[in-house]
N, C-alpha and C. Protein backbone atom coordinates (compact mmCIF):
# COMPACT_ATOMS: atom_id res chain seq x y z
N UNK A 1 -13.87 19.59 -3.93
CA UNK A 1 -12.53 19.24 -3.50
C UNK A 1 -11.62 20.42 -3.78
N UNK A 2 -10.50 20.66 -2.48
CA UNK A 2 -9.69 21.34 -3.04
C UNK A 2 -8.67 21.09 -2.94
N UNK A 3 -7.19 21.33 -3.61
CA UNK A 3 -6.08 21.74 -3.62
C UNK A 3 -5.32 22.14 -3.61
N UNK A 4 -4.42 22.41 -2.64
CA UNK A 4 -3.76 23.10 -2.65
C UNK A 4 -1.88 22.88 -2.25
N UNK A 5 -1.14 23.83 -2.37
CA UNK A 5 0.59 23.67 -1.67
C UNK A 5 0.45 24.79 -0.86
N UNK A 6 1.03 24.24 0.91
CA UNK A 6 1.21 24.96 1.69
C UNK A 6 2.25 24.86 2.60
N UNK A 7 3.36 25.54 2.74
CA UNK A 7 4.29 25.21 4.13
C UNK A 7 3.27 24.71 5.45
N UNK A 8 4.06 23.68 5.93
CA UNK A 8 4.00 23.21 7.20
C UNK A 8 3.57 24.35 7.91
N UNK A 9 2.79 24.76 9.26
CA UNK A 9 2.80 25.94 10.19
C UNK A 9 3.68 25.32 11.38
N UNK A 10 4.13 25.89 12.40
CA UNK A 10 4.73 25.71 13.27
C UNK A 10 4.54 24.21 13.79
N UNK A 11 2.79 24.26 14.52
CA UNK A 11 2.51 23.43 15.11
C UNK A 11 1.44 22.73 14.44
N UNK A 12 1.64 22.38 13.40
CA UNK A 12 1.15 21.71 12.46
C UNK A 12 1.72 20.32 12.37
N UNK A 13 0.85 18.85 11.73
CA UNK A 13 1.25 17.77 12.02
C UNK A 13 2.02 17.55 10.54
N UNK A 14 3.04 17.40 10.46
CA UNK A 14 3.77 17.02 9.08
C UNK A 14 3.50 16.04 8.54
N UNK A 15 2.56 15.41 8.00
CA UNK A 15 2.66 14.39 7.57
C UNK A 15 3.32 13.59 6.56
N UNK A 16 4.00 14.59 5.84
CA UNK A 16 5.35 13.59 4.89
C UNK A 16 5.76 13.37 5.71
N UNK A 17 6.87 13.88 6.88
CA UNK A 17 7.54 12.96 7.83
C UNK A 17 7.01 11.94 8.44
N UNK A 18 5.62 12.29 9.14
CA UNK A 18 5.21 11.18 10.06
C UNK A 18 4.79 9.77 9.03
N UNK A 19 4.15 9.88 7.31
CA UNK A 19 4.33 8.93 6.92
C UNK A 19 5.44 7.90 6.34
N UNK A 20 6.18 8.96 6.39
CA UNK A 20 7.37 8.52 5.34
C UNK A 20 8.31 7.29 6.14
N UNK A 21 8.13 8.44 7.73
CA UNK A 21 8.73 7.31 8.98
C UNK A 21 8.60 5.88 9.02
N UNK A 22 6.71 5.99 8.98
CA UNK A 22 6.11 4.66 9.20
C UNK A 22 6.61 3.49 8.16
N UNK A 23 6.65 4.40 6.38
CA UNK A 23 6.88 3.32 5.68
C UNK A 23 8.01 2.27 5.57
N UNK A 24 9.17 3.53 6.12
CA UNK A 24 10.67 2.87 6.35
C UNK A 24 10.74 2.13 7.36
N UNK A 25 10.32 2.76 8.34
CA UNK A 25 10.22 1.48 9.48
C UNK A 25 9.27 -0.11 9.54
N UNK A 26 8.35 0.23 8.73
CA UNK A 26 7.59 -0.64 8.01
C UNK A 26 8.74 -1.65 7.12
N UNK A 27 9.18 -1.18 6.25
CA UNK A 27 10.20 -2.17 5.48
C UNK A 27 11.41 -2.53 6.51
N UNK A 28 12.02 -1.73 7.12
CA UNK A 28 12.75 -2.21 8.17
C UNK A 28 12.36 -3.84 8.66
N UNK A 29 11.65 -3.75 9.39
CA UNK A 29 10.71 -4.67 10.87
C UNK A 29 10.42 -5.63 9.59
N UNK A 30 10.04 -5.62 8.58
CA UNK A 30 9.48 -6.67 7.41
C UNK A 30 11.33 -7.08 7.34
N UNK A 31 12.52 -6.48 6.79
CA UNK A 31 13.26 -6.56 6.24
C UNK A 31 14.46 -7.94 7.79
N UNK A 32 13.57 -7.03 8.38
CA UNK A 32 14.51 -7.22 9.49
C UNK A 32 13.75 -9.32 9.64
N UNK A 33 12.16 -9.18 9.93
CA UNK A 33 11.73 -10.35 9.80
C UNK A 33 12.09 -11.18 8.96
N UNK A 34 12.12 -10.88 7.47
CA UNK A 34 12.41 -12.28 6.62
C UNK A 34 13.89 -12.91 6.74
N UNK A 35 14.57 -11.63 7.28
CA UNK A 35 16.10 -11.77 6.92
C UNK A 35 16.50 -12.86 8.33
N UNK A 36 15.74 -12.88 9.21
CA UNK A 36 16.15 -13.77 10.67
C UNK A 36 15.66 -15.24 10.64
N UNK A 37 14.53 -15.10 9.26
CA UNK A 37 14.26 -16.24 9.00
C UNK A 37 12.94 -16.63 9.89
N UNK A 38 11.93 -15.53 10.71
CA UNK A 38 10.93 -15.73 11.25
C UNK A 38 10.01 -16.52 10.50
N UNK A 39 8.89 -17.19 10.97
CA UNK A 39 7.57 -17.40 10.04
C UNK A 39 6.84 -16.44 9.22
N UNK A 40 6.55 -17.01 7.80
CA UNK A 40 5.64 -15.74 7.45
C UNK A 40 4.23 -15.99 8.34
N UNK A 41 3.74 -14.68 7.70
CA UNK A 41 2.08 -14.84 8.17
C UNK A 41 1.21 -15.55 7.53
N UNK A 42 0.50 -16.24 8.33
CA UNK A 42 -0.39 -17.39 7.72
C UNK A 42 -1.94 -16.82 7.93
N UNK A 43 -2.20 -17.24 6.54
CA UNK A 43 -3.88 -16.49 5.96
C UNK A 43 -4.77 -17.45 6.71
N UNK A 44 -5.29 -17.04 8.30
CA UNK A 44 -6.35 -17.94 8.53
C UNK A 44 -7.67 -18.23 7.58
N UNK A 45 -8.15 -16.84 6.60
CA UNK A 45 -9.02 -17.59 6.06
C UNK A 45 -8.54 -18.44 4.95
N UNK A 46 -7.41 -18.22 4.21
CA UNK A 46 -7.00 -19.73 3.82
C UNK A 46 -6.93 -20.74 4.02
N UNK A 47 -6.30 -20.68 5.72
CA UNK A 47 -6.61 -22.14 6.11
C UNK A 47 -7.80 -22.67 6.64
N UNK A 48 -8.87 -21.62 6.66
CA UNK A 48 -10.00 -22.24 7.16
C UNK A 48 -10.90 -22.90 5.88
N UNK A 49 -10.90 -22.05 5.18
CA UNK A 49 -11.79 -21.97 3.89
C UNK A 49 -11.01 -22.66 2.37
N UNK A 50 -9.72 -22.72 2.22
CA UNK A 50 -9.10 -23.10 1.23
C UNK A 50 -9.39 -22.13 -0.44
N UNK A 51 -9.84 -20.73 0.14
CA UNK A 51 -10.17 -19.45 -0.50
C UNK A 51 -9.17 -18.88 -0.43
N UNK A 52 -8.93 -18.19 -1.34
CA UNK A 52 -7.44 -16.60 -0.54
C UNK A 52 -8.50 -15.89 -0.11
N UNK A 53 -8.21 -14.94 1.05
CA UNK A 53 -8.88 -13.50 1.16
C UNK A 53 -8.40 -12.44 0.22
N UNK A 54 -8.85 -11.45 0.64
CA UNK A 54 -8.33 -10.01 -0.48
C UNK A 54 -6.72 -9.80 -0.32
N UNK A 55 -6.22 -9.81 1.12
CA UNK A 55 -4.80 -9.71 0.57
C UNK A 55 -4.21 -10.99 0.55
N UNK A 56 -4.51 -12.19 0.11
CA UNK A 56 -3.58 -13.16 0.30
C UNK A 56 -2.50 -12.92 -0.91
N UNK A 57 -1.35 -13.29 -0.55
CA UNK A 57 -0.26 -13.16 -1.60
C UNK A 57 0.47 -11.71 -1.61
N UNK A 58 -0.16 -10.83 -0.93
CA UNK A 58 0.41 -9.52 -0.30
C UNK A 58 1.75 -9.75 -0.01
N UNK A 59 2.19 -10.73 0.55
CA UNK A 59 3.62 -10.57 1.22
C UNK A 59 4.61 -11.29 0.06
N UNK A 60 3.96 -12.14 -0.85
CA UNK A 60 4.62 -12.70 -1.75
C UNK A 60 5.03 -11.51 -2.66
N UNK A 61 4.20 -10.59 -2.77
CA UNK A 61 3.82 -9.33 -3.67
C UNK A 61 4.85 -8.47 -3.44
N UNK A 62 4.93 -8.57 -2.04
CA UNK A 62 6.40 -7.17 -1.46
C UNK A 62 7.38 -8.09 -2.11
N UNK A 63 7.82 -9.65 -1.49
CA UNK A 63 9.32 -9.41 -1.80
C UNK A 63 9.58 -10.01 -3.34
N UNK A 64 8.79 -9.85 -4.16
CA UNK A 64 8.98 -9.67 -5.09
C UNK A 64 9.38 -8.42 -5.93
N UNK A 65 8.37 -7.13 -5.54
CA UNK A 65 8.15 -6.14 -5.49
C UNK A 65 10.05 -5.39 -5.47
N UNK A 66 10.00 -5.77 -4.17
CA UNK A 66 11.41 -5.30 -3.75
C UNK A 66 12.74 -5.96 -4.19
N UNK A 67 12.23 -7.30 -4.93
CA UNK A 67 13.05 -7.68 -6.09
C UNK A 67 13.86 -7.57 -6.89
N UNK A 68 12.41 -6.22 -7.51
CA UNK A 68 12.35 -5.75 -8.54
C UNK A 68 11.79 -6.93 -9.73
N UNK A 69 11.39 -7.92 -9.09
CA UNK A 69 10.74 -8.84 -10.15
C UNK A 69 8.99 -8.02 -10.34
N UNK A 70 8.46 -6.91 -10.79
CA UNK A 70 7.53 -6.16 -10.89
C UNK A 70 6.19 -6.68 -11.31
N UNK A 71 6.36 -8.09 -12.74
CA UNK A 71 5.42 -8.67 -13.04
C UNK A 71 4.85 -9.62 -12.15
N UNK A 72 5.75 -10.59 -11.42
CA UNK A 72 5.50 -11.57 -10.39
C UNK A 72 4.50 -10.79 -9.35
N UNK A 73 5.05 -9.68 -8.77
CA UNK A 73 4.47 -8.81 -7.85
C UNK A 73 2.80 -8.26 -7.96
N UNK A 74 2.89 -8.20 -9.32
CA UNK A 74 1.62 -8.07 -9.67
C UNK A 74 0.88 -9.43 -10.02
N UNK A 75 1.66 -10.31 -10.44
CA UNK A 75 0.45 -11.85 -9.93
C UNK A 75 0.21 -12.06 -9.22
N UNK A 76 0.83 -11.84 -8.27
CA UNK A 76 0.70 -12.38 -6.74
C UNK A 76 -0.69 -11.82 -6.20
N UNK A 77 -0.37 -9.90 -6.07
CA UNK A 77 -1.89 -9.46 -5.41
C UNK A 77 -1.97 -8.34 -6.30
N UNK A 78 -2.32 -7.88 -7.48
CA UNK A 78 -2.51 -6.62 -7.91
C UNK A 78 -2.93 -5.40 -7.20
N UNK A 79 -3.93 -5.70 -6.37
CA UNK A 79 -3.89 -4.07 -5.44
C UNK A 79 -2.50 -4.03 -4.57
N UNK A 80 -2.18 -5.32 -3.40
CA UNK A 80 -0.63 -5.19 -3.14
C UNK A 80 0.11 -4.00 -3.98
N UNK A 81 0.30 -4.72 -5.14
CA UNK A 81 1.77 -4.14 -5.98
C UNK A 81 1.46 -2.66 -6.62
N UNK A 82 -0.07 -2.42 -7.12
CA UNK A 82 -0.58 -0.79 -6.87
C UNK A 82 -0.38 -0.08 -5.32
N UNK A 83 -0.68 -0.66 -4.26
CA UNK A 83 -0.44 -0.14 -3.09
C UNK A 83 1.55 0.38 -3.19
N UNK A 84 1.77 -0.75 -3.10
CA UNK A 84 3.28 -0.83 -3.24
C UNK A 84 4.03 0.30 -4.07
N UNK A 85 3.43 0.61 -5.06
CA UNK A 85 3.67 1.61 -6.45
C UNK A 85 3.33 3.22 -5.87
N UNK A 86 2.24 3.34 -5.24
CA UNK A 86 1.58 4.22 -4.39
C UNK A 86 2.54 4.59 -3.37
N UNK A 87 2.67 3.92 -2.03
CA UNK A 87 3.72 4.41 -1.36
C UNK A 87 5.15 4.97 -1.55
N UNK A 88 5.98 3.92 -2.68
CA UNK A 88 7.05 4.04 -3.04
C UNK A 88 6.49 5.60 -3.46
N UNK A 89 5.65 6.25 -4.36
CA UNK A 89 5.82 7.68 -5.00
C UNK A 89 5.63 8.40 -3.85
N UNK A 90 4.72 8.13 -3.58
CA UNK A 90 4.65 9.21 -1.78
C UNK A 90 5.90 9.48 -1.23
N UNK A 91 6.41 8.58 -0.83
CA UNK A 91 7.80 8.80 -0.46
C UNK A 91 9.14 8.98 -0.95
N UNK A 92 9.29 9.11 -2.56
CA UNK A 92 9.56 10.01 -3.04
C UNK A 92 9.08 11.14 -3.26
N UNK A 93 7.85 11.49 -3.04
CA UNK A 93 7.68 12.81 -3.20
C UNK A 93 7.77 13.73 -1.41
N UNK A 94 7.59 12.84 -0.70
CA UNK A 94 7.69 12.96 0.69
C UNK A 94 9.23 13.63 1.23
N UNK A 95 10.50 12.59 0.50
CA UNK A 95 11.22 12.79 0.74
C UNK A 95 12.16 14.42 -0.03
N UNK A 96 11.20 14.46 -0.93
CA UNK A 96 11.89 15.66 -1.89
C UNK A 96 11.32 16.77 -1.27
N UNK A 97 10.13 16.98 -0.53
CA UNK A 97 9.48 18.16 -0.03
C UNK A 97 10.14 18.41 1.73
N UNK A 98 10.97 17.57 1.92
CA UNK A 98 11.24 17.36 3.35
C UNK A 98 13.00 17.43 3.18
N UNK A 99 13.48 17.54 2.02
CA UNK A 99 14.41 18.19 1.81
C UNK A 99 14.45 19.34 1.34
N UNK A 100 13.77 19.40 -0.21
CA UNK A 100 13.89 21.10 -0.52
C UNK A 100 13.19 21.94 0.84
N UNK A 101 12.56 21.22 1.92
CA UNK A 101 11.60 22.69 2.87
C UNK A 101 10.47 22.81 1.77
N UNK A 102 9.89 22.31 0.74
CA UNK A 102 8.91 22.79 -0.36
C UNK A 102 7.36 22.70 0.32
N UNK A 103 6.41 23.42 -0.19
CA UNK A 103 5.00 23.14 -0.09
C UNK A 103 4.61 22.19 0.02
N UNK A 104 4.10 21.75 0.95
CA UNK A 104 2.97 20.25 1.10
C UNK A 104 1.97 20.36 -0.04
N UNK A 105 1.51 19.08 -0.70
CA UNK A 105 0.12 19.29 -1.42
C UNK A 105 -0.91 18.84 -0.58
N UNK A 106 -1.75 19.32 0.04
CA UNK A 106 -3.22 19.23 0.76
C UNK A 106 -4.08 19.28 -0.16
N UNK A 107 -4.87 18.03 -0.10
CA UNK A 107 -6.72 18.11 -0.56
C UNK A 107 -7.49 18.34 0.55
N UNK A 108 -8.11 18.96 0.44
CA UNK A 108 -9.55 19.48 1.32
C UNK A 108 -10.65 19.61 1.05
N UNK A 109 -11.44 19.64 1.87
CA UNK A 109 -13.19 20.31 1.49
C UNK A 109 -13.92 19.21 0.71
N UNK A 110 -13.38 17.93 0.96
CA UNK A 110 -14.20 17.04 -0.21
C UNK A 110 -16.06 16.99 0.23
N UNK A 111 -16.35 16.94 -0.91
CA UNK A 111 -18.39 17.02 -0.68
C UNK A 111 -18.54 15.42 -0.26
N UNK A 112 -19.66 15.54 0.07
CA UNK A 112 -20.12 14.27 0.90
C UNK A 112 -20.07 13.73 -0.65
N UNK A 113 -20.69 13.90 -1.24
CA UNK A 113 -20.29 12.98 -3.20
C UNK A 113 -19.08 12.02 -3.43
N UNK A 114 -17.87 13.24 -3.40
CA UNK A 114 -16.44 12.91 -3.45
C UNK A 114 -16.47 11.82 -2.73
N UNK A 115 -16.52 12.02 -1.03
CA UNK A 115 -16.42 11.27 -0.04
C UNK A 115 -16.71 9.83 -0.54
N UNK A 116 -17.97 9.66 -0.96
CA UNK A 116 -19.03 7.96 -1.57
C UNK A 116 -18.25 7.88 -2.60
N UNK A 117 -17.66 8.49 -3.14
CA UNK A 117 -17.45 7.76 -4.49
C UNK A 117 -16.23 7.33 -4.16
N UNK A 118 -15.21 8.20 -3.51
CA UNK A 118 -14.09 7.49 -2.72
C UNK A 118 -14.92 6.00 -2.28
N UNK A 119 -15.06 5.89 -1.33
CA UNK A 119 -15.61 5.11 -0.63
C UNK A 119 -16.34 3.75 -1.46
N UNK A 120 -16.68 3.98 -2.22
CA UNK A 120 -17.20 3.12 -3.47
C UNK A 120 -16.25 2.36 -4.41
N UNK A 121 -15.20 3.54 -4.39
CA UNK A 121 -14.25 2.93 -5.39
C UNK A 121 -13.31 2.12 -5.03
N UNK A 122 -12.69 2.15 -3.05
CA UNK A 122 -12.47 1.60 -2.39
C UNK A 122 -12.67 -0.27 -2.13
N UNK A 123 -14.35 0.49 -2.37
CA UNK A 123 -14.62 -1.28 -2.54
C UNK A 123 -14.55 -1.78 -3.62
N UNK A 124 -15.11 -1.60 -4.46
CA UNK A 124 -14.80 -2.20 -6.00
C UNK A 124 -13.19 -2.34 -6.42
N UNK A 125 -12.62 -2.01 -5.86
CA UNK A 125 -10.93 -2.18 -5.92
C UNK A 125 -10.64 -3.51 -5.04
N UNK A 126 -11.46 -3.37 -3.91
CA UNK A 126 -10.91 -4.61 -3.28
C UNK A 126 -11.86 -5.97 -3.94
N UNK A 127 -12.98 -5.50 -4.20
CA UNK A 127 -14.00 -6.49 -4.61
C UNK A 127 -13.22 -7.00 -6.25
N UNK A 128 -12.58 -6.15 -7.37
CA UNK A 128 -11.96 -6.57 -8.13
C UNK A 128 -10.65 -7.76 -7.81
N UNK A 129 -10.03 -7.09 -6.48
CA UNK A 129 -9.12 -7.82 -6.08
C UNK A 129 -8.79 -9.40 -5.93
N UNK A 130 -9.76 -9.24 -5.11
CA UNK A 130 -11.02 -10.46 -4.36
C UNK A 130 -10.90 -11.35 -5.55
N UNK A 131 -11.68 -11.09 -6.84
CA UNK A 131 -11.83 -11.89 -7.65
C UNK A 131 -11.14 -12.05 -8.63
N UNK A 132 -10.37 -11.62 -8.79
CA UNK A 132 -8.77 -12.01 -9.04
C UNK A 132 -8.15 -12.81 -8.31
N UNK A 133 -7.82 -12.73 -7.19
CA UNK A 133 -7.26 -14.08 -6.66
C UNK A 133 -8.01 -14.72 -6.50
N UNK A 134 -9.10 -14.90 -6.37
CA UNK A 134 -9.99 -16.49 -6.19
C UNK A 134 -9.94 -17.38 -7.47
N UNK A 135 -10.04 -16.37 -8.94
CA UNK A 135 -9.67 -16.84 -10.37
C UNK A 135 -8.59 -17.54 -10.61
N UNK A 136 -7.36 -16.88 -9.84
CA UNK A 136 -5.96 -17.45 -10.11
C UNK A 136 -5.45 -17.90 -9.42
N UNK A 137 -5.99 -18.39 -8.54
CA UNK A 137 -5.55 -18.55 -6.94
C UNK A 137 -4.48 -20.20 -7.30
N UNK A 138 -5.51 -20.96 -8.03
CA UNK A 138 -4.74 -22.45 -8.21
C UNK A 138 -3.82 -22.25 -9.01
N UNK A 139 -3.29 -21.77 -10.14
CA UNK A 139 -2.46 -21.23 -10.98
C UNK A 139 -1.37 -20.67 -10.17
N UNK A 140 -1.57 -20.04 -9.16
CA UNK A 140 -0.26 -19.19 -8.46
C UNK A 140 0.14 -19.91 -6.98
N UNK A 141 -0.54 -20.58 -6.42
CA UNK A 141 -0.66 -21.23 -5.03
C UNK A 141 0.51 -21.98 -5.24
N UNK A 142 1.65 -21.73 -4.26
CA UNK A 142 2.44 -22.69 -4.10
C UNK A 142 2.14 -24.24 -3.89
C-alpha cells in the first residue's frame, strides 16, 4: 500500500468535491424528506421475517446521530453511527483541503493481501453488525 499527498492535476477527478457533494445532498433529500413528513423506509426483510437485516435502525441511527443524541445512535445500528462518524471526518477533512487548495491524501498500489483483508474485514463488520441487532433487536424495537 501506498500513500501519499498530491494536488489535484488539471483533468483529474476530485474526489473531495465529488464526495463531499453527494454527502450534503444526501442529508439535504433525507432532511428535506423527514421534514415534509414523507414515510420512512420500511425494512422488507423485517416485515417478511420479523428479523432486522444489517442496516435496520440505520435511519433511526441518523436522526439521532444528527441530534446529537450519539449514544442512542449507536444503539440503534453501530456500523450506521461508525459510518456516520466516518463521513462526517471525510468531510471535514474534504472541506479543509478544498479550501486551503491543500494536497489530496491518495492510497494506492494495494497487494491483492491488503485487498482480502479489506474485503474480509468488510464482512465481519457487517456480520458483527448483523448480530448485534438480532441480540437487541427486542430491547430497541419500537
Amino acid at each position: 500500500m501506498r500513500v501519499s499527498w498530491h494536488r489535484v492535476a488539471p483533468r483529474e477527478i476530485d474526489f473531495e468535491l465529488l464526495w463531499l457533494g453527494v454527502s450534503v445532498s444526501a442529508l439535504a433529500v433525507a432532511a428535506l424528506w423527514l421534514s415534509a413528513g414523507l414515510p420512512w423506509p420500511r425494512c422488507l426483510f423485517l416485515t417478511l421475517t420479523g428479523h432486522p437485516c444489517v442496516t435496520c435502525g440505520a435511519t433511526r441511527a441518523a436522526i439521532q446521530f444528527f441530534h446529537g443524541n450519539f449514544a442512542a445512535a449507536c444503539r440503534w445500528n453501530p456500523l450506521a453511527f461508525t459510518g456516520l462518524c466516518a463521513v462526517c471526518l471525510f468531510d471535514v477533512y474534504a472541506a479543509v483541503v478544498l479550501v486551503k487548495r491543500a494536497p489530496r491524501l491518495r492510497i494506492s498500489s494495494l497487494t491483492a493481501g491488503e485487498k482480502n483483508l479489506a474485503r474480509v474485514m468488510v464482512v465481519v463488520a457487517l456480520a458483527v453488525n448483523w448480530f448485534y441487532l438480532w441480540s437487541h433487536w427486542r430491547q430497541s424495537a419500537p
